[in-house]
Protein backbone atom coordinates (compact mmCIF):
# COMPACT_ATOMS: atom_id res chain seq x y z
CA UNK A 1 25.40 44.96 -3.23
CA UNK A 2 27.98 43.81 -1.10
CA UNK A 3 28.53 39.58 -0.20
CA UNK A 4 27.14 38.42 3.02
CA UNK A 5 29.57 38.61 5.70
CA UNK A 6 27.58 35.65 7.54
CA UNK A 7 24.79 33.65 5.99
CA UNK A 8 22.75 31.32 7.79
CA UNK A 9 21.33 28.40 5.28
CA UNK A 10 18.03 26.23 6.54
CA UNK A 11 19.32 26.49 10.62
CA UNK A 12 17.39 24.38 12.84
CA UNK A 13 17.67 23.82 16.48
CA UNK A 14 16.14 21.59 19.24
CA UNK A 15 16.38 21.55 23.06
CA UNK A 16 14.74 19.32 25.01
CA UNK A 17 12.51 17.27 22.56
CA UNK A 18 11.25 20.95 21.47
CA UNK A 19 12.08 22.54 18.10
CA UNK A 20 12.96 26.28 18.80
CA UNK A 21 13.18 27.12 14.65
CA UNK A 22 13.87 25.68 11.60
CA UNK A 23 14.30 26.56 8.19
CA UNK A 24 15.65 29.53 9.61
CA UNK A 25 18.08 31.29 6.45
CA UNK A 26 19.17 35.07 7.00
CA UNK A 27 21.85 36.91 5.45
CA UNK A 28 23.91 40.12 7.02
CA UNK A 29 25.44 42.17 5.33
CA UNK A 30 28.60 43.73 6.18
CA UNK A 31 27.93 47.09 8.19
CA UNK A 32 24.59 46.54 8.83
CA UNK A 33 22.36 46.04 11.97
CA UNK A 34 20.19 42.65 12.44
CA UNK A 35 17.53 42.81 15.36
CA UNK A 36 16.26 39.44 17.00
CA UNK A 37 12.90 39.63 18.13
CA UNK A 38 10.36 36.95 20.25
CA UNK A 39 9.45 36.07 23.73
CA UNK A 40 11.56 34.27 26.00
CA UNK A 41 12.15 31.07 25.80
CA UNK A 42 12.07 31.58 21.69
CA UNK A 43 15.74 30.89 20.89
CA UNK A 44 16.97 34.07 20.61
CA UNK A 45 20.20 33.88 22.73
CA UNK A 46 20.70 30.25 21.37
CA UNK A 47 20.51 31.80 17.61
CA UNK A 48 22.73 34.47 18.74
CA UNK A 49 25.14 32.04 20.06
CA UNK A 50 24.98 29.27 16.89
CA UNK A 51 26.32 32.48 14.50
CA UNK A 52 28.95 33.91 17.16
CA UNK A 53 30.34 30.45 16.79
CA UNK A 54 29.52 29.88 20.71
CA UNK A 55 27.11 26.94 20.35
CA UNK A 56 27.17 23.24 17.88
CA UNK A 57 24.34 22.10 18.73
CA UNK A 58 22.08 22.91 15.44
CA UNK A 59 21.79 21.80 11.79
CA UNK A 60 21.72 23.70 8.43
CA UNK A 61 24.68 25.48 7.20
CA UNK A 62 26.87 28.76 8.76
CA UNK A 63 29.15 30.44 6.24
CA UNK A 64 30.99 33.05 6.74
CA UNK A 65 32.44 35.17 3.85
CA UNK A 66 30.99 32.81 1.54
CA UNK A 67 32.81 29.78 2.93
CA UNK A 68 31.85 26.86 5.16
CA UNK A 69 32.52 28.44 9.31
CA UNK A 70 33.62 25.48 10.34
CA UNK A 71 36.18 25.19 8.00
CA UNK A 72 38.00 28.73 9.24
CA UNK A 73 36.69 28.19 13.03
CA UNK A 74 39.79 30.32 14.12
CA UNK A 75 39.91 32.84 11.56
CA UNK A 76 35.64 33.63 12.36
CA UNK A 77 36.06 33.40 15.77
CA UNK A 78 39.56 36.11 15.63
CA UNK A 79 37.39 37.77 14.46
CA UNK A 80 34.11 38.03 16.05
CA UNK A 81 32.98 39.21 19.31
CA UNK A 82 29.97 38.30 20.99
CA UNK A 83 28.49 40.80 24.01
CA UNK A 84 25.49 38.84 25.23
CA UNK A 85 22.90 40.30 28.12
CA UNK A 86 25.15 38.60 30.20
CA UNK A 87 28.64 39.97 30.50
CA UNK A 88 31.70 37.86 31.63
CA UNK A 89 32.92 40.66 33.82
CA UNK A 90 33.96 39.55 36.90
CA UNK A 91 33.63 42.18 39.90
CA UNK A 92 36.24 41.22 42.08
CA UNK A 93 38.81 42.03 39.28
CA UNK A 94 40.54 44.71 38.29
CA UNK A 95 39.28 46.02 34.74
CA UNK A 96 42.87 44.38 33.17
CA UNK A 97 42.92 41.42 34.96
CA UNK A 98 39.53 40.59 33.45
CA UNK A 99 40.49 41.38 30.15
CA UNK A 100 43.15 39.18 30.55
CA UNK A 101 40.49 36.31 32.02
């Protein structure tokens, strides 16, 4: 078995005086698939966002490849890429000017 490309270690978030998990720990595994399930207003997107390195605002313990995130911020986020529901495409450019945005 192969070492966890990102490892999530006793997460816990809060927005708005409301707890939206805790004591959350998952592991993924290099080339594998991880589906997020729960009804809106769950924390889905905001758990998507804490590991894509998008969002601070939680406790517990990120690391990637086995070390502390936040210690090789640029490195994780070189490498990551996050395509939420919501794409940052804008419309009114050209498909290379909004790469370049």
């Amino acid at each position: 078995m192969s070492e966890p490309l990102l490892q999530a270690v006793n997460l816990q978030c809060e927005r708005d005086d409301r707890i939206l998990f805790r004591d959350l720990s998952v592991s993924i595994l290099p080339g594998t698939l991880t589906r997020v399930e729960g009804p809106n207003g769950s924390g889905k997107t905001t758990l998507l966002r804490i590991l894509a390195g998008l969002n601070d605002s939680y406790s517990g313990d990120l690391l990637w490849r086995g070390r502390p995130r936040h210690t090789y911020r640029e490195e994780f986020l070189r490498n990551m890429l996050y395509l939420g529901h919501r794409p940052g495409i804008k419309p009114l450019l050209t498909p290379m000017e909004n790469l370049r945005a």
